[in-house]
Protein backbone atom coordinates (compact mmCIF):
# COMPACT_ATOMS: atom_id res chain seq x y z
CA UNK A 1 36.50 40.75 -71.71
CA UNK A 2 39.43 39.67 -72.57
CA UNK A 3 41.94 41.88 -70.49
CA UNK A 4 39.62 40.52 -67.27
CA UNK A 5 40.20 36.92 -68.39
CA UNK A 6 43.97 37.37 -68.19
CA UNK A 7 42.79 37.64 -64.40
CA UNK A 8 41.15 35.20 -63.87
CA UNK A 9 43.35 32.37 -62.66
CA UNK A 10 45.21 35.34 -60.90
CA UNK A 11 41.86 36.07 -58.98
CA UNK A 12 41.39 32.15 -58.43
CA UNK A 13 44.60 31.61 -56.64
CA UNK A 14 43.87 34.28 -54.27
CA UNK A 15 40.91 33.26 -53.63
CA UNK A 16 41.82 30.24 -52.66
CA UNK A 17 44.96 31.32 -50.97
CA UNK A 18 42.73 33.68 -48.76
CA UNK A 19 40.30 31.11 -47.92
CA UNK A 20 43.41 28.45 -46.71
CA UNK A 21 44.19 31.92 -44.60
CA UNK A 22 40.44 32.27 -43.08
CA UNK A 23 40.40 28.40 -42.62
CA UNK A 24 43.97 28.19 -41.01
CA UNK A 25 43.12 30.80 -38.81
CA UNK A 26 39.37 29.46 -37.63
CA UNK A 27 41.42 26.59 -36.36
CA UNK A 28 43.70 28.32 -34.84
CA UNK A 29 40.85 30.38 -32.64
CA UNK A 30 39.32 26.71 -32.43
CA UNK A 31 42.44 25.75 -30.72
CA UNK A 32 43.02 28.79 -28.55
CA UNK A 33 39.38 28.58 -27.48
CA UNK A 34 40.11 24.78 -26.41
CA UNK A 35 42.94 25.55 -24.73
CA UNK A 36 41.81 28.29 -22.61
CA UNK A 37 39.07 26.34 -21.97
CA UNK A 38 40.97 23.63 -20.31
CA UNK A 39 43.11 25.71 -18.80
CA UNK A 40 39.86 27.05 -16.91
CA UNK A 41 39.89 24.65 -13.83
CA UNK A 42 37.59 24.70 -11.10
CA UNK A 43 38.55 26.90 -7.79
CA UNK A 44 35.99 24.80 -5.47
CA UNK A 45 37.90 23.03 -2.20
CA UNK A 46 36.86 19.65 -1.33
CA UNK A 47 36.85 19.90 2.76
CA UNK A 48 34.82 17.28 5.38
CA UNK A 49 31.06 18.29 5.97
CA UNK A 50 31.68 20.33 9.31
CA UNK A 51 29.76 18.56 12.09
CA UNK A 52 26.00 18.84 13.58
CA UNK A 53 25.52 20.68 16.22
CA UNK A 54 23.08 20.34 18.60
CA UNK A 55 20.57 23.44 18.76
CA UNK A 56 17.46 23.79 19.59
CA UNK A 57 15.76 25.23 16.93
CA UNK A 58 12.59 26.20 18.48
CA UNK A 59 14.17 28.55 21.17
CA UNK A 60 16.90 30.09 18.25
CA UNK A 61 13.55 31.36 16.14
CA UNK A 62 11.35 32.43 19.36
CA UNK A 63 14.95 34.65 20.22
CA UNK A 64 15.02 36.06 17.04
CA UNK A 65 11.32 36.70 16.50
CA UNK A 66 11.45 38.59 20.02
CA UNK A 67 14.43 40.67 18.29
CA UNK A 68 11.97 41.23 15.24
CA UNK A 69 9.52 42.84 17.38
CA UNK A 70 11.48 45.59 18.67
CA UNK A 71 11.08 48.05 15.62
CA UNK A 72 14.22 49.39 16.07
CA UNK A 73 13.45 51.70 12.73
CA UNK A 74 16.12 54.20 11.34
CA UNK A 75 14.68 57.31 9.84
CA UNK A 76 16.58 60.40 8.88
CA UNK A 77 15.19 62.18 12.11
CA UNK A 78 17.93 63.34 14.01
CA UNK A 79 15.79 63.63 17.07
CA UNK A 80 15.63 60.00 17.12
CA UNK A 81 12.13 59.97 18.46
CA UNK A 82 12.02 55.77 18.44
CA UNK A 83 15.36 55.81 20.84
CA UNK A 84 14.09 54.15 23.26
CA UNK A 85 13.55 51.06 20.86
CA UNK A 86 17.36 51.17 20.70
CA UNK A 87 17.54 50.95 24.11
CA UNK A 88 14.83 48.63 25.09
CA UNK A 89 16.96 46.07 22.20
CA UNK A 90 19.86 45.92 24.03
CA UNK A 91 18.34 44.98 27.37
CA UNK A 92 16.55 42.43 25.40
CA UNK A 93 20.07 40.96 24.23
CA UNK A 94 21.24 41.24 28.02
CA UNK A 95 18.13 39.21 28.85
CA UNK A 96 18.13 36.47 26.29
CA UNK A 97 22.20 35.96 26.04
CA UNK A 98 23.24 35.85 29.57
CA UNK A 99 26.34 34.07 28.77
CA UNK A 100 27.47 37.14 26.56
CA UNK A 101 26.61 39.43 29.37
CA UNK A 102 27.57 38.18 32.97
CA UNK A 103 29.66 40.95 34.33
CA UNK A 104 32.75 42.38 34.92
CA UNK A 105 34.36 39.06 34.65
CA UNK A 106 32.83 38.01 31.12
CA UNK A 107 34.54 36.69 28.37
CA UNK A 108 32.78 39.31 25.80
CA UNK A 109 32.16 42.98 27.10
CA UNK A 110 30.09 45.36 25.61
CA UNK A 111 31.55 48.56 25.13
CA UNK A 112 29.08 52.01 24.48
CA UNK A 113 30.55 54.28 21.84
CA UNK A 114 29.86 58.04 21.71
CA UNK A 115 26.79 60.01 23.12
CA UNK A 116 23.06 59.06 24.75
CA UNK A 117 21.88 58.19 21.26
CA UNK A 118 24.54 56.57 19.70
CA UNK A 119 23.75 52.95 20.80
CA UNK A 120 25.98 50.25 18.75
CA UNK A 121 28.39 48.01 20.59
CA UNK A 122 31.37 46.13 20.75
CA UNK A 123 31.93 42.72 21.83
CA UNK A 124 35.48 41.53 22.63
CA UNK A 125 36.57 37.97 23.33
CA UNK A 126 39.82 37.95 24.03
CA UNK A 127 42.32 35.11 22.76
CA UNK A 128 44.91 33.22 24.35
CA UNK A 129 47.75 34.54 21.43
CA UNK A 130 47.29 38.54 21.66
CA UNK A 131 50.13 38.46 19.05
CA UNK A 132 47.91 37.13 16.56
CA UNK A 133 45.46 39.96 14.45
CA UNK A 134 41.67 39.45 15.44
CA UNK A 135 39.14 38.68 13.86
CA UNK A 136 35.86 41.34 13.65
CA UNK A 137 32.58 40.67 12.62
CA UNK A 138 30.00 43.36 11.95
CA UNK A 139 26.24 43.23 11.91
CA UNK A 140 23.47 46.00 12.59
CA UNK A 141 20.73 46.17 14.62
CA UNK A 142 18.90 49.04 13.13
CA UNK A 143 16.00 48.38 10.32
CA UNK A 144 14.90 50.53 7.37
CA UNK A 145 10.86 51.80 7.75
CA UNK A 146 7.97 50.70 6.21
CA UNK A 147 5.61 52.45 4.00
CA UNK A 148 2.73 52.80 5.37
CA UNK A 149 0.50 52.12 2.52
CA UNK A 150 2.18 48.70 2.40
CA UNK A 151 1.88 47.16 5.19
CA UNK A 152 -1.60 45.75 4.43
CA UNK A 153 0.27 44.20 1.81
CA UNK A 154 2.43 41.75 3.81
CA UNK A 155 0.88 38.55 5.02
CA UNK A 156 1.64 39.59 8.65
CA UNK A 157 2.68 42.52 10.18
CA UNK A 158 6.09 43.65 9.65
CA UNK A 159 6.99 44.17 13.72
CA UNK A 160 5.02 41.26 14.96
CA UNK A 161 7.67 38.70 14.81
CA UNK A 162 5.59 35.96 13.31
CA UNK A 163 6.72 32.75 13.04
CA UNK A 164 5.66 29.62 11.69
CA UNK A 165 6.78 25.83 10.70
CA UNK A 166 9.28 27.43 7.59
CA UNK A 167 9.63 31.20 8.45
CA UNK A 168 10.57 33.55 10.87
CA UNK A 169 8.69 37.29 9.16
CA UNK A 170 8.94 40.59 9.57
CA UNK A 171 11.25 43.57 8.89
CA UNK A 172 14.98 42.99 9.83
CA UNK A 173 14.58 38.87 9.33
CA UNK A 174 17.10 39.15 6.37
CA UNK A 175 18.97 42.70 7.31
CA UNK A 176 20.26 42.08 9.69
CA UNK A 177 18.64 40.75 12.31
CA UNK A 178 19.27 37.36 11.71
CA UNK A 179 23.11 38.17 11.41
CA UNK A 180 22.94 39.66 15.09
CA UNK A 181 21.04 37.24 17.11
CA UNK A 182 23.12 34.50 14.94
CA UNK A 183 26.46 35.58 15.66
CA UNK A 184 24.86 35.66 19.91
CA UNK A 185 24.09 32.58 19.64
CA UNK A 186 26.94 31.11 18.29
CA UNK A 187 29.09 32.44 20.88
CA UNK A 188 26.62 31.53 23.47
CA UNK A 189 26.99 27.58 21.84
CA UNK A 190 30.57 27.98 22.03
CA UNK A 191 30.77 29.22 25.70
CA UNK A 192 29.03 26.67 26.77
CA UNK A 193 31.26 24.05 24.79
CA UNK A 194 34.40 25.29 26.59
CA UNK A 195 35.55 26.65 23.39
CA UNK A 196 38.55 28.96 24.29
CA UNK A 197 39.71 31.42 20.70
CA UNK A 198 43.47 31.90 19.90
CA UNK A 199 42.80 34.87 18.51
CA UNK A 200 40.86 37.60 19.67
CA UNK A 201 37.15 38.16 18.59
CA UNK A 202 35.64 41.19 18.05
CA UNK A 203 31.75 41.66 17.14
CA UNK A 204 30.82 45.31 15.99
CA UNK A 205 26.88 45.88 16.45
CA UNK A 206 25.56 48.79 14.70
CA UNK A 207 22.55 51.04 15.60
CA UNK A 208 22.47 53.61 12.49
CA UNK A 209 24.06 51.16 9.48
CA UNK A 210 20.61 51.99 7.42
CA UNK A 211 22.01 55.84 8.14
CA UNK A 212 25.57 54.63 6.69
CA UNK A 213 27.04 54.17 10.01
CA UNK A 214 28.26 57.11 10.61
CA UNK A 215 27.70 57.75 14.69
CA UNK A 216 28.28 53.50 14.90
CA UNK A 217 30.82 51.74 13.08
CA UNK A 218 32.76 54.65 12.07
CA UNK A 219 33.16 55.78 15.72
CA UNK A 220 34.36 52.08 16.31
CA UNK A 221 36.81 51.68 13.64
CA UNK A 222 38.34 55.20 14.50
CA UNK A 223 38.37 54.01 18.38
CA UNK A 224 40.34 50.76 16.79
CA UNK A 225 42.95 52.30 15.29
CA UNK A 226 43.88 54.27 17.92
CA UNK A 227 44.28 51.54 20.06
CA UNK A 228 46.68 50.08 17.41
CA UNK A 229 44.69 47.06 16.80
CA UNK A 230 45.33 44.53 13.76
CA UNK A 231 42.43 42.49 12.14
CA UNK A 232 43.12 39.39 10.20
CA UNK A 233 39.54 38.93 9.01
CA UNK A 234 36.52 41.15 8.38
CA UNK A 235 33.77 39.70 8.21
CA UNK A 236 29.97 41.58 7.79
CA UNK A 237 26.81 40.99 5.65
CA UNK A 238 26.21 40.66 2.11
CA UNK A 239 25.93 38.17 -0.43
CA UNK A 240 23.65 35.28 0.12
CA UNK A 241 23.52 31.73 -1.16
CA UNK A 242 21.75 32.43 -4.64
CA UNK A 243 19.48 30.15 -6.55
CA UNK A 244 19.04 30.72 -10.25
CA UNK A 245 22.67 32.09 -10.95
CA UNK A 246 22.75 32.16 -15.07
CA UNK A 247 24.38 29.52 -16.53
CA UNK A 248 24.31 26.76 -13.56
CA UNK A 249 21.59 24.80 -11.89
CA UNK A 250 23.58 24.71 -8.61
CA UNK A 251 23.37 27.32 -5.96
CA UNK A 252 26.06 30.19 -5.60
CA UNK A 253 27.17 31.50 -1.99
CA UNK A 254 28.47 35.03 -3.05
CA UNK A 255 31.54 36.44 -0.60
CA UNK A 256 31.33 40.31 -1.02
CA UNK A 257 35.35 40.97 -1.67
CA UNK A 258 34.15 44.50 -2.57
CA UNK A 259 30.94 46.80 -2.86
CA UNK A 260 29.57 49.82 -4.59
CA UNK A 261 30.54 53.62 -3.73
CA UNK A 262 27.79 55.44 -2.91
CA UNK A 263 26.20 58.98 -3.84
CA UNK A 264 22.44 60.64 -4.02
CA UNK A 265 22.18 63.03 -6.30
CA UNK A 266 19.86 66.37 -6.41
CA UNK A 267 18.32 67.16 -9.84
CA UNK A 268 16.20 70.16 -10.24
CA UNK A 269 14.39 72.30 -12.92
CA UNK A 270 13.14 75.75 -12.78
CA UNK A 271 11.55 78.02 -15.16
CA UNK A 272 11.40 81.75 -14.68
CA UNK A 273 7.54 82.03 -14.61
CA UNK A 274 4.72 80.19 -13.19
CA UNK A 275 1.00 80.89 -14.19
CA UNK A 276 -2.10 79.17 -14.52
CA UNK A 277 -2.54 75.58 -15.57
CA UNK A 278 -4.97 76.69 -18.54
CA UNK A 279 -2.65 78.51 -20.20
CA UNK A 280 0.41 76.01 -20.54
CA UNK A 281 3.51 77.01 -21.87
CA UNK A 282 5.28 74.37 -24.53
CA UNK A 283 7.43 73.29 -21.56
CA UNK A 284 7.24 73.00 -17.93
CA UNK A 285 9.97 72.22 -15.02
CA UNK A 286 8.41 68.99 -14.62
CA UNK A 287 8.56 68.44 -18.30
CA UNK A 288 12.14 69.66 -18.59
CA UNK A 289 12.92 67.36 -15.79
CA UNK A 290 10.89 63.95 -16.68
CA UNK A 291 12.92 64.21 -20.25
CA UNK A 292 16.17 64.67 -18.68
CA UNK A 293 14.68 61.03 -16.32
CA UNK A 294 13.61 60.11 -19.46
CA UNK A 295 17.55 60.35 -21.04
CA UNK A 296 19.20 59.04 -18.22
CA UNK A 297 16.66 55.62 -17.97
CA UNK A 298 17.40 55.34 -21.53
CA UNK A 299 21.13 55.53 -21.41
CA UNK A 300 22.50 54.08 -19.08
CA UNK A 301 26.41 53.87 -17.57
CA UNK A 302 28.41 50.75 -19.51
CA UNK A 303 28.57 47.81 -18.15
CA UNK A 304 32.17 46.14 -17.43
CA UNK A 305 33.42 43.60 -16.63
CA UNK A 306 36.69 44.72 -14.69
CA UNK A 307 34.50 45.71 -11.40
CA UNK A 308 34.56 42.80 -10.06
CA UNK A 309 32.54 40.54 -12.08
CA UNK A 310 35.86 39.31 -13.56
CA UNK A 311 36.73 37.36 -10.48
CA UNK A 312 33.20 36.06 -9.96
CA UNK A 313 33.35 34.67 -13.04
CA UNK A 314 36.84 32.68 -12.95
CA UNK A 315 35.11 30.87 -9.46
CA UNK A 316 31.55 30.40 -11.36
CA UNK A 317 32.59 29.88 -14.61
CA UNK A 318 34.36 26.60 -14.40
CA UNK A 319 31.41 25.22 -12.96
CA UNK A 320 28.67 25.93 -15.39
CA UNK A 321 26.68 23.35 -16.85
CA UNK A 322 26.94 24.17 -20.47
CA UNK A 323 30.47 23.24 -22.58
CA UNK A 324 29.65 26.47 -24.44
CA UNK A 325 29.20 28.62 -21.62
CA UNK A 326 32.65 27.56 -20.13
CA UNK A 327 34.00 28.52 -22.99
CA UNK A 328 32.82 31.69 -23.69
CA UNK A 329 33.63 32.55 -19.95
CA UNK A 330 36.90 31.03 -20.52
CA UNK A 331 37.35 33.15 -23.53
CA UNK A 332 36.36 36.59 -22.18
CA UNK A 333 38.44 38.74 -24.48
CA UNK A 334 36.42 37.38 -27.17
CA UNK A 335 32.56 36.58 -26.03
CA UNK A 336 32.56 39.70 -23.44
CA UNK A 337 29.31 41.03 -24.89
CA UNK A 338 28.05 37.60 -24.87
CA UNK A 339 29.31 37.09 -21.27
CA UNK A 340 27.42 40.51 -20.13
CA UNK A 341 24.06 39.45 -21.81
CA UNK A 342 24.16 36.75 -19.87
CA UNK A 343 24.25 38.39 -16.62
CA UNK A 344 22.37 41.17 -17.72
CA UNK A 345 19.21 39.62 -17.49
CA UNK A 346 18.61 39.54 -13.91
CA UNK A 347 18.77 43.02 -12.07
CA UNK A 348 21.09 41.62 -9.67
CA UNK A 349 23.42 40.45 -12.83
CA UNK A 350 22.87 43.85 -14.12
CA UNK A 351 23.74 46.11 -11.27
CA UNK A 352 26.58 44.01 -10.41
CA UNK A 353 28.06 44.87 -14.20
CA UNK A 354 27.63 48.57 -13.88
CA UNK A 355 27.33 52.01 -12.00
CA UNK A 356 23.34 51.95 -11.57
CA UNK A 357 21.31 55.18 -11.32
CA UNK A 358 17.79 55.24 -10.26
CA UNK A 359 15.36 58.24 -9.38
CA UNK A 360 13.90 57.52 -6.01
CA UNK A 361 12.33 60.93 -5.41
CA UNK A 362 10.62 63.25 -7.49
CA UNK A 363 8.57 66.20 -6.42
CA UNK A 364 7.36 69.57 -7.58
CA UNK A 365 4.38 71.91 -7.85
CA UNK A 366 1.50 73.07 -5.16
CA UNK A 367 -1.84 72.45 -6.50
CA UNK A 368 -3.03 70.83 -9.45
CA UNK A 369 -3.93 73.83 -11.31
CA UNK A 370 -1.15 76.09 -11.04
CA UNK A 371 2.18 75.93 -12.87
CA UNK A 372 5.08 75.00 -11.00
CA UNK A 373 7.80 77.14 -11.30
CA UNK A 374 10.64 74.18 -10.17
CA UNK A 375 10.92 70.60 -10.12
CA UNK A 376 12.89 68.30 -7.95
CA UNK A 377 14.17 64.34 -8.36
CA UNK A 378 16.83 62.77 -6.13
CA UNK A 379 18.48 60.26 -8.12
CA UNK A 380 20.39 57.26 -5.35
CA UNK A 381 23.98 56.23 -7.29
CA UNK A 382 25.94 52.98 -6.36
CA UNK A 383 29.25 53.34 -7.80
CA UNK A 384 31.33 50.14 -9.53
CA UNK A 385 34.76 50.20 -8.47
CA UNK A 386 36.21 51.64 -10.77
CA UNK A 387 34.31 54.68 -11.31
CA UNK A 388 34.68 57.96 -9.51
CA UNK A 389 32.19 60.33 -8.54
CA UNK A 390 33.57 63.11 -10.37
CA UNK A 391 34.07 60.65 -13.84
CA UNK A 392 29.83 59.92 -12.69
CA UNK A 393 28.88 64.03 -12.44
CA UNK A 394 30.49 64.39 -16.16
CA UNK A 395 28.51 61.49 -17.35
CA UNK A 396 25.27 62.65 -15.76
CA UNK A 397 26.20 65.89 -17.13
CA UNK A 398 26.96 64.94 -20.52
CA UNK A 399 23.75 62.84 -20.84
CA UNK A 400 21.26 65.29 -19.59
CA UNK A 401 22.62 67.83 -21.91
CA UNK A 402 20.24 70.23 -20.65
CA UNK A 403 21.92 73.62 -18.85
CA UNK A 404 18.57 74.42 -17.19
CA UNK A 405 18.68 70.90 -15.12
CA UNK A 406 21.15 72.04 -12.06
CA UNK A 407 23.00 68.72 -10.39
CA UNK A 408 23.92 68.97 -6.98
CA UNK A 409 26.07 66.07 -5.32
CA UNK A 410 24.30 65.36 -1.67
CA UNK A 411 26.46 65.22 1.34
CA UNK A 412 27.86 61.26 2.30
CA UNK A 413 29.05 60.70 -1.00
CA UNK A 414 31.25 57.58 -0.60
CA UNK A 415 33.93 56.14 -3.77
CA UNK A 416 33.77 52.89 -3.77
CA UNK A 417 36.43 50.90 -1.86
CA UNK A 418 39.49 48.58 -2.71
CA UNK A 419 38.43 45.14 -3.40
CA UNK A 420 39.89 42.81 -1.66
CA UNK A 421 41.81 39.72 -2.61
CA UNK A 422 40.14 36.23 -3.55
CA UNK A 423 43.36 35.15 -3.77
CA UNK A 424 44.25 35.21 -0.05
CA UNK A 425 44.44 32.94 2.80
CA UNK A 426 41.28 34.48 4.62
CA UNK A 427 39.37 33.86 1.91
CA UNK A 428 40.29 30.57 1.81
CA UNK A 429 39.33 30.33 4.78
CA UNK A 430 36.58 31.62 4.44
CA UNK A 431 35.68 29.54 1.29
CA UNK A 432 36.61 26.53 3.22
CA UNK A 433 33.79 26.91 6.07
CA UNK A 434 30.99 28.20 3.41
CA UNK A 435 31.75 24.75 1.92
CA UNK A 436 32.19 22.62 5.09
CA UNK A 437 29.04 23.92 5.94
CA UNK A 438 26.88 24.28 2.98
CA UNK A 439 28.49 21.51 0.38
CA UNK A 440 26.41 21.73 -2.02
CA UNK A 441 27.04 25.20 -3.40
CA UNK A 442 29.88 27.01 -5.49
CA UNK A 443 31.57 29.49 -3.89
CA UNK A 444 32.66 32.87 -5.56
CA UNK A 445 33.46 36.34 -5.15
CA UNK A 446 31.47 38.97 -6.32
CA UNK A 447 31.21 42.96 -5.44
CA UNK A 448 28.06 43.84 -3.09
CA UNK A 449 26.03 46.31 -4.81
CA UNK A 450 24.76 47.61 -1.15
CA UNK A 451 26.22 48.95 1.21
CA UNK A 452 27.79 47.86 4.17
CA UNK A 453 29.43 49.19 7.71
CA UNK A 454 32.45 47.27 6.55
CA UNK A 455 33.12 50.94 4.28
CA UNK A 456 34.64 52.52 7.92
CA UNK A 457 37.28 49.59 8.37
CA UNK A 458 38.86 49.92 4.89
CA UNK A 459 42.30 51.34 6.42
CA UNK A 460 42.92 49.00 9.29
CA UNK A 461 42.82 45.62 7.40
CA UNK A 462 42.82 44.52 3.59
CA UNK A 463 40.68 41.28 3.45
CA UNK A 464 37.02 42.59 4.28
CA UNK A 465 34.36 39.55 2.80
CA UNK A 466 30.45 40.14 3.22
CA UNK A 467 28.53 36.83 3.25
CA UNK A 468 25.10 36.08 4.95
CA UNK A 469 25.03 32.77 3.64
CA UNK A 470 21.06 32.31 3.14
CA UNK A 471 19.21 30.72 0.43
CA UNK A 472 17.16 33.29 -2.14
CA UNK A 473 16.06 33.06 -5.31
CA UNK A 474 16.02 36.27 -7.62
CA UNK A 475 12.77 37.21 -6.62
CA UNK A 476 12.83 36.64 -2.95
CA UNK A 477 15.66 38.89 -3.58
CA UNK A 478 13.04 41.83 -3.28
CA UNK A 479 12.13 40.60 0.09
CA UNK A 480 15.34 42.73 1.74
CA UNK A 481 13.99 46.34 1.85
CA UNK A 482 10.34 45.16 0.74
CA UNK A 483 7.35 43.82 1.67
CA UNK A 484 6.75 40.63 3.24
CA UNK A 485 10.92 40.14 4.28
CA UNK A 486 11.06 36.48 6.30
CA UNK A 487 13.94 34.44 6.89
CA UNK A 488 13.49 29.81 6.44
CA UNK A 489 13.57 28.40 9.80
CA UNK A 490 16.40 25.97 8.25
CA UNK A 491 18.28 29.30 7.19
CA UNK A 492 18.32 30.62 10.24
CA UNK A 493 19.56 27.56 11.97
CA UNK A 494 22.42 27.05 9.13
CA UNK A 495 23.37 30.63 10.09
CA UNK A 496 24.07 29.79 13.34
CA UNK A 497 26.18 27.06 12.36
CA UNK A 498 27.96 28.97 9.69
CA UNK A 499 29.14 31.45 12.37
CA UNK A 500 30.22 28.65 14.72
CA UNK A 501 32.55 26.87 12.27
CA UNK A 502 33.59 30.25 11.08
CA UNK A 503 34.41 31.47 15.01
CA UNK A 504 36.17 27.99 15.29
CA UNK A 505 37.99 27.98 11.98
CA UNK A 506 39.33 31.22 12.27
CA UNK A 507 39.62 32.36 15.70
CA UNK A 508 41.46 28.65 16.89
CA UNK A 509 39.87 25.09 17.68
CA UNK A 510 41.55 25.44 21.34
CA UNK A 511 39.50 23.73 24.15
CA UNK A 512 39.49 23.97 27.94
């Protein structure tokens, strides 16, 4: 007792000496919080609301719900038994945009690429300045099926083009439909405004992007650079104009700067004997594979923030509503787990954080009372940049821990490509029409977690942005790929717009 009393002042004084420490040094993160916080300015542009145009909104929907009803459907059928959709599509563009198709003499020319089936196009307007690198946009023409057990389910038919006082519906209203007959009639508005581009124009068309592009846009791009020519711009579908973005009550118009690699993967389980379903066996191939589903669901890749989420967050972050949500964004080296349950709670948060891998298949067995010897899942990967497929095989690997589920990497793999800079002067550009047009949103950058034909053009120009600027809400979200896909009247329209400011911004304002 007594030798610990001796202590005791000892033990006081560093006690209090160590709490001065703690104290001095929760200011001091105070401080640095406050700072960086400050130091977080907003990356918005203040530019003049771009003018009305005069379009007759009426005749833009009927167009596009005429392009709606062509079910223009790619399937994995090489045969390409629904051709003559393709074909009966483009004479329906010849027919409804005359002024983008009147001869030898036009100012944009459709150009066929590659064999009978291989139907996408290119448009070329040429500018005044050929010294100056053109501009591309890309959009595709081709839709993805519907089930047929779910087509009951949408409130009308999925080819019939309907379309009422607030939607145009059916499949290819969102992707990419719209984008298509949008971008022809902004350059029909502009032709018949006199409007003369500076730089040249390109506008890619795809028939097989649903396919990845691969007899379309790649065939293009690879006909592009051997003709030696430079792009300024990309420009092709993607993000959207998002309601409910966590953390602020005002919309968000996402500009793709990057998106997702892509890979399918083929998982399969066999057992040496089959037998009869009465006399079960502790494990079967479908058992062995649902577990190894089962340990995949449950652990899943980690999210990050360095995939592009990083630079969505510096445009959005600024502009959130809460003080303490500013400064946790602000303060990323500290609140990243914070930061990342934030997003995380929307799927499109979530995927946009990580590599995401989902079984889309799964089969096995013949009848219901014999064992199957094998089973089969197919498991669709979208890569964040960042990741590699080979760094995703060991993972998949690793987690299934299991040597008698074989993994086989399906052909079309893709990594995932560079991202390109928010930072440059064709995204400000870009950012500067988004807001002219649509001032009301915040404008960021964010990496698609589709996939786009964009992938093919990666080595003939750096600044590739995918933006369909169109208002959805997280759950209308579901809409692109699913049942009951429609497009607002008033979307529509602004799309038209969009791609007339954006033509006029970027290409030159020259008149004749």
């Amino acid at each position: 007792m007594r030798t610990g009393s001796r202590h005791l002042p000892r033990l006081r004084t560093i006690c209090k000496h160590g709490a001065i420490g703690l104290s001095i040094a929760g200011v001091g993160l105070i401080i640095c919080f406050t700072i960086n916080a400050n130091r977080f300015k907003s990356r918005q542009v203040r530019v003049p609301t771009a003018p009305q145009v005069d379009l007759n909104a009426s005749e833009l929907t009927e167009r596009l719900s005429g392009a709606i009803k062509i079910a223009t459907v790619s399937t994995q059928n090489s045969a390409r038994a629904d051709l003559p959709k393709f074909v009966e599509f483009q004479s329906y563009l010849r027919a409804v945009f005359p002024d983008v198709h009147l001869g030898p003499l036009n100012v944009l020319t459709g150009t066929e690429f590659g064999d009978p089936r291989n139907l996408s196009l290119l448009y070329h307007w040429p500018g005044s300045d050929p010294a100056l690198p053109a501009m591309l946009a890309l959009a595709h023409y081709d839709v993805v099926p519907v089930e047929p057990e779910t087509v009951k389910l949408w409130t009308h038919p999925p080819f019939a083009g309907h379309s009422d006082d607030e939607f145009v519906w059916g499949r290819g209203a969102l992707d990419s439909k719209d984008s298509v007959c949008a971008w022809m009639e902004a350059a029909t508005y502009l032709r018949r405004e006199g409007f003369h581009p500076e730089r040249s124009i390109y506008l890619a068309l795809g028939h097989d992007e649903e396919l990845g592009g691969l007899n379309g846009n790649k065939r293009i791009a690879q006909w592009m650079h051997a003709q030696g020519i430079r792009l300024h711009l990309i420009i092709d579908e993607g993000g959207c104009i998002l309601n409910g973005f966590p953390g602020v009550s005002r919309p968000v118009a996402l500009i793709g700067i990057g998106e997702k690699g892509y890979a399918s993967l083929e998982l399969s389980a066999r057992i040496a004997m089959g037998g009869h379903s009465s006399m079960p066996p502790n494990e079967t191939a479908i058992g062995i594979l649902a577990a190894g589903l089962q340990r995949l669901q449950t652990n899943p890749l980690p999210t990050r923030l360095d995939g592009g989420a990083n630079a969505m967050l510096d445009f959005v972050g600024p502009e959130m509503d809460s003080l303490l949500s500013r400064l946790a964004v602000a303060n990323r080296w500290c609140f990243s787990p914070v930061v990342k349950r934030l997003l995380e709670a929307t799927p499109s948060g979530n995927a946009a954080l990580r590599t995401t891998v989902v079984p889309t298949m799964i089969r096995g067995g013949i009848k219901e009372n014999v064992l199957p010897t094998s089973a089969l899942a197919t498991l669709n990967i979208r890569l964040l940049p960042g990741d590699t497929i080979e760094s995703l095989l060991a993972q998949i690997n690793s987690t299934l821990n299991d040597p008698r589920i074989d993994v086989r990497l399906l052909p079309n793999a893709r990594e995932a490509p560079p991202i390109s800079d928010p930072l440059a002067e064709s995204f400000q550009e870009l950012q500067r029409t988004v807001t002219s047009v649509y001032p009301e949103v915040i404008v960021a950058p964010f990496v698609l977690v589709g996939g786009t034909d964009s992938i093919h053009y990666v080595d003939l120009c750096p600044d590739i942005y995918r933006i369909t600027p169109v208002r959805l809400n997280q759950s209308e979200l579901t809409r692109i790929h699913g049942i009951d896909e429609r497009i607002a009247r008033r979307d529509y329209i602004d799309l038209v717009r969009f791609y007339i400011e954006l033509m006029k911004n970027i290409a030159g304002p020259s008149k004749s």
